[in-house]
Structure formats: structure tokens, C-alpha cells
Protein backbone atom coordinates (compact mmCIF):
# COMPACT_ATOMS: atom_id res chain seq x y z
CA UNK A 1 -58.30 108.53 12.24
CA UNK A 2 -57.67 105.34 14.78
CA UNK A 3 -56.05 102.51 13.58
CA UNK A 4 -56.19 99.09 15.62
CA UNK A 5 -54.10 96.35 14.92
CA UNK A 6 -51.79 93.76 16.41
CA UNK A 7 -48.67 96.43 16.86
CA UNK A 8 -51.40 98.98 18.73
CA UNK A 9 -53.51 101.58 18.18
CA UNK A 10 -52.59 104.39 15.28
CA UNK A 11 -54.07 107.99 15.25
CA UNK A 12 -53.10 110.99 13.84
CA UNK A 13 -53.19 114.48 15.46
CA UNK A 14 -52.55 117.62 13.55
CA UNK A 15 -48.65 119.01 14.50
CA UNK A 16 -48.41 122.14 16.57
CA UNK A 17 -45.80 124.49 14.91
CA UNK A 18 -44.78 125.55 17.98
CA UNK A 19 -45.70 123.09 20.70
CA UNK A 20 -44.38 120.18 18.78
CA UNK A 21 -41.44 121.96 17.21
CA UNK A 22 -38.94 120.17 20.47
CA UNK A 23 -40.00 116.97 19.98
CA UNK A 24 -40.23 116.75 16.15
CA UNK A 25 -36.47 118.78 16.14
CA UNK A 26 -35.43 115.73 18.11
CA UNK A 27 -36.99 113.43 15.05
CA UNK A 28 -35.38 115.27 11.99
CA UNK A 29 -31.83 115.83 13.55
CA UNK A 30 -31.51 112.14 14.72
CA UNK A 31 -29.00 110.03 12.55
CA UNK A 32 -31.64 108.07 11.68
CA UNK A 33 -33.65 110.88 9.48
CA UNK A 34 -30.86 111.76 6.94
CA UNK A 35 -33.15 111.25 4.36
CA UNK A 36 -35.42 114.24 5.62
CA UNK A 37 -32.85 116.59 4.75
CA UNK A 38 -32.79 118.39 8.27
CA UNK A 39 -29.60 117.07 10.07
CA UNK A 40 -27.84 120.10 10.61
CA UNK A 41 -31.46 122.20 11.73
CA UNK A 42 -32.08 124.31 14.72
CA UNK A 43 -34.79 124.40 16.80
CA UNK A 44 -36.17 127.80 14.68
CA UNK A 45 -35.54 126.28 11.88
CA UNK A 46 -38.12 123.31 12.20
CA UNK A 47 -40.49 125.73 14.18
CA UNK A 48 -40.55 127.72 10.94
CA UNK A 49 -40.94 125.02 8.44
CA UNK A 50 -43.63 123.41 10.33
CA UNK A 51 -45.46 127.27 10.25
CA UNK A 52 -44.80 127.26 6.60
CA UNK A 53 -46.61 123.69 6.07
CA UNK A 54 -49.63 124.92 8.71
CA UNK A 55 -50.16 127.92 6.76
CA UNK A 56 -49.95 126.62 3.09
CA UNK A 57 -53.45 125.50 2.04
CA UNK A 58 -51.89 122.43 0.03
CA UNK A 59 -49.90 120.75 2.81
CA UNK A 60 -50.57 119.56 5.89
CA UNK A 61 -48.27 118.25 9.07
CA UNK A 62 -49.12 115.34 11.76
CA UNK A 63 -48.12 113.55 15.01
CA UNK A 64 -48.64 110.46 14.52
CA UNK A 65 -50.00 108.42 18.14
CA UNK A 66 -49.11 105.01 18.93
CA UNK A 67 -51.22 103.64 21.67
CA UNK A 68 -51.92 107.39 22.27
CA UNK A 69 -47.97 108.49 22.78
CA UNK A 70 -46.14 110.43 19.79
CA UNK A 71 -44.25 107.63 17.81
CA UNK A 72 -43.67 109.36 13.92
CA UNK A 73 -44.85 112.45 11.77
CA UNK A 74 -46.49 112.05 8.59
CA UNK A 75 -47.22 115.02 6.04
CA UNK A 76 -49.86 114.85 3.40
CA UNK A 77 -49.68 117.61 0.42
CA UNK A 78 -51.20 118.31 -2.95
CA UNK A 79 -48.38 117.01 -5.41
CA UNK A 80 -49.69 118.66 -8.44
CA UNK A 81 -48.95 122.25 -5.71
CA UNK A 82 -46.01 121.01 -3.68
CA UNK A 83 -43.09 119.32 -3.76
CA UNK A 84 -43.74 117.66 -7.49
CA UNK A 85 -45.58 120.53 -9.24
CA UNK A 86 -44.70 120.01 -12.58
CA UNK A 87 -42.36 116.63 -12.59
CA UNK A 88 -44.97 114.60 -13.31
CA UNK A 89 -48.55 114.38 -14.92
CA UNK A 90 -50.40 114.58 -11.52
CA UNK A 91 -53.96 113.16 -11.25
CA UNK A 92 -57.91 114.46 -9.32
CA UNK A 93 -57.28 112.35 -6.17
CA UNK A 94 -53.63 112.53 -6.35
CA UNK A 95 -52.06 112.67 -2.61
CA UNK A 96 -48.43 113.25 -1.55
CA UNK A 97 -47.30 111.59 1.67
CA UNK A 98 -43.94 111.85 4.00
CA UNK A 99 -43.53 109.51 6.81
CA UNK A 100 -40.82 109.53 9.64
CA UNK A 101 -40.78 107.04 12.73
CA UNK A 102 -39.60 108.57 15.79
CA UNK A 103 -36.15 107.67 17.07
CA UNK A 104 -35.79 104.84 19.77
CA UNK A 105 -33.56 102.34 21.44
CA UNK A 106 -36.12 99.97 21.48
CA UNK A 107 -36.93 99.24 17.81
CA UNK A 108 -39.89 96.94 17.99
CA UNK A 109 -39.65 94.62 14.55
CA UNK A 110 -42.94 95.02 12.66
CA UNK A 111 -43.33 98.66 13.91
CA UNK A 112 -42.16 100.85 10.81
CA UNK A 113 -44.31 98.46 8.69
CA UNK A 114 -47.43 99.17 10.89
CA UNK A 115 -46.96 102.98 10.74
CA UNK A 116 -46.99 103.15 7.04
CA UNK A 117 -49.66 100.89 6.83
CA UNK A 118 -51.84 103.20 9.40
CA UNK A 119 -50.88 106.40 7.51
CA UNK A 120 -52.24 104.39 4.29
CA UNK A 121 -55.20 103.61 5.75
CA UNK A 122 -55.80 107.34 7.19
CA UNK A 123 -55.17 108.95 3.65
CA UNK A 124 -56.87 106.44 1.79
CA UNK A 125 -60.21 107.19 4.45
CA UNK A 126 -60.74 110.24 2.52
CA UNK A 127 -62.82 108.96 -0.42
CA UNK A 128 -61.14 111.69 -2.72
CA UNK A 129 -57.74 109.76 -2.43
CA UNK A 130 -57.46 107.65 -5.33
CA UNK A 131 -53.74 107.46 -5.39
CA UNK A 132 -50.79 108.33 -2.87
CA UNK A 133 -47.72 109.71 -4.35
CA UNK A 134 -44.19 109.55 -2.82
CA UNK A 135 -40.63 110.89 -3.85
CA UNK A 136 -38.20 109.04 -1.91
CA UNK A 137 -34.55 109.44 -2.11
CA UNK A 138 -32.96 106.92 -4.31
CA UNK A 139 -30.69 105.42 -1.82
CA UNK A 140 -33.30 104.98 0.95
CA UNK A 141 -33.59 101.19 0.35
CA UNK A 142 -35.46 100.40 3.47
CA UNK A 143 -37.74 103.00 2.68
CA UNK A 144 -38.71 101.39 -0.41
CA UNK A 145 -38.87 98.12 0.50
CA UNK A 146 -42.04 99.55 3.15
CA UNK A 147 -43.18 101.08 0.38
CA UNK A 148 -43.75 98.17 -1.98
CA UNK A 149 -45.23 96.24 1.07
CA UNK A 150 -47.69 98.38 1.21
CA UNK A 151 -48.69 98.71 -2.53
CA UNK A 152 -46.19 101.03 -4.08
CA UNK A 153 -45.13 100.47 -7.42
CA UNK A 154 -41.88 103.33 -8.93
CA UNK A 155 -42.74 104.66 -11.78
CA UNK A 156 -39.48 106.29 -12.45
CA UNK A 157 -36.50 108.33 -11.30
CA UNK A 158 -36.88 112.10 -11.02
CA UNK A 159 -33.92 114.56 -10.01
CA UNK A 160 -35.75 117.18 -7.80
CA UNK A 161 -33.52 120.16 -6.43
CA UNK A 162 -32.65 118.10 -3.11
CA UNK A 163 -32.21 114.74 -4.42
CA UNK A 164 -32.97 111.89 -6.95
CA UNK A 165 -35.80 110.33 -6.35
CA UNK A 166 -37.87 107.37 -7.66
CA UNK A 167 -41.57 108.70 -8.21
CA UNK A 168 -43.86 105.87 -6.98
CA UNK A 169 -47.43 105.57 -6.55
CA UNK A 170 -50.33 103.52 -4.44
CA UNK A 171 -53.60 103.15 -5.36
CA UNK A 172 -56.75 102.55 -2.98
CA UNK A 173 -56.97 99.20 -5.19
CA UNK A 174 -53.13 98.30 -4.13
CA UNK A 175 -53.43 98.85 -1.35
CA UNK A 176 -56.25 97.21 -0.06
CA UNK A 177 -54.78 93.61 -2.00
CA UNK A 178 -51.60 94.18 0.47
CA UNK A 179 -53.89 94.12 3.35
CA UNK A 180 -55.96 91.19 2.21
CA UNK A 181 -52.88 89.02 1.76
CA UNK A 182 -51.95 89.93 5.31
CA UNK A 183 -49.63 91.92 3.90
């Protein structure tokens, strides 16, 4: 996947368990992650859950590129398998999707809005996706404001194990009408 657009160019390589697990540790911990739920994580500890995603057949881990340097992570899973097996009536072409922009002191304005709109475009490039699914925590208003830029549409609040969440979905059709309005 390469995305091209006024912020840069997007791609996506698959994350390294072990040779990424320094650099992503340094994502998860930052202040700015709360809402992945790894603040208080060692170094083992993300090395391990990033093994767990590369060896479960229904989730996957990237590094996301900007302008070919490491700028987010973005995780794609089955949702009907992980993470929201059995809170909601999941769909064939279903796809769950995490996002996390990497840390900086130089926020550039625009550039959270271009990520999620290049991981979009990556998981809707698989012509099985009909419709991404996301969980995020309740209180993660900036979150959801990306979100609904980009097509999104809650469907309701869920209480999983590690937080409440509003269940929200994205189809291809969404999508694509946020991009055509220059969304």
C-alpha cells in the first residue's frame, strides 16, 4: 500500500515483533497513547504482545511510513475473532482497525487526519473489506471526531473488559463520499 497526497506519501510495512518492539514501546508508553491501554508497559511486555498479534491468524500489526520514515502503527483484525467476538452481529467483509500516530514535538496540523485517511484507503484496497469496525474508548473525543471525518458513523456504546466503547462502523461507500467532498 502507498498513499500520495498533499501531507506525503503513506505506506504500510508489516511490524517486526522484535525489531520494532523499541520504537513502538516508545509509541504506547507516551502520554499521548493513554487510550491504548499500555502506559505502564515494559519493553517485554510490547515485544510479547506484538508476537501474540504476529502469530494469531486473525490479527495483524503495522508500521505505518510517512514519506518512507515510521510515523504511526495501525492493526487490522477479524472482529467477529478478536477483540469484539460476540458484542455485536459481525458481518463477511467485516474489518477491525487500531490506529496510533507516533509521538512528536512537531505536530504538523492535518497530519492525524491524513493517517487515518491512508489506513482507510489501505484496508478498504482489499476488495473483501466492505466495512471497517472500530471500538474506541468513550472519552477519546478527538479520536472520534477523525473518525466521523472519515466516514464513521457509532452505532452504539459497548462495555468491553478494558473500557466503554462506542461501536462504530465505515463502509467502502462512506468512505469514498468523505474523499469526494475533499473531506
Amino acid at each position: 500500500m502507498s498513499t500520495t497526497t498533499a501531507a506525503g506519501t503513506f505506506g504500510l510495512r508489516p511490524l517486526d515483533p522484535l525489531e520494532d518492539a523499541e520504537l513502538v514501546h516508545g509509541w504506547v508508553t507516551h502520554p499521548k497513547a493513554a487510550f491504548w491501554l499500555m502506559q505502564n508497559a515494559a519493553l517485554q511486555d510490547v515485544e510479547r504482545e506484538y508476537m501474540a498479534i504476529a502469530a494469531h491468524e486473525h490479527h495483524d500489526a503495522f508500521i505505518g511510513l510517512h514519506n518512507g520514515e515510521p510515523a504511526f502503527l495501525m492493526e487490522r483484525y477479524n472482529p467477529a475473532e478478536v477483540e469484539l467476538k460476540g458484542l455485536y452481529e459481525a458481518r463477511p467483509g467485516d474489518v477491525g482497525m487500531h490506529f496510533l500516530v507516533a509521538p512528536t514535538d512537531t505536530p504538523v496540523h492535518g497530519f492525524t487526519r491524513a493517517v487515518i485517511t491512508a489506513v482507510m484507503a489501505a484496508l478498504f484496497e482489499d476488495p473483501a473489506t466492505e466495512r471497517v469496525v472500530v471500538e474506541p474508548d468513550v472519552r477519546n473525543s478527538a479520536v472520534h471526531a477523525l473518525n466521523e471525518a472519515v466516514g464513521f458513523e457509532i452505532a452504539e456504546k459497548i462495555r468491553k473488559p478494558d473500557k466503554e466503547a462506542y461501536l462504530s462502523f465505515c463502509t467502502r461507500e462512506q468512505f469514498l463520499a468523505t474523499q469526494e467532498v475533499g473531506g
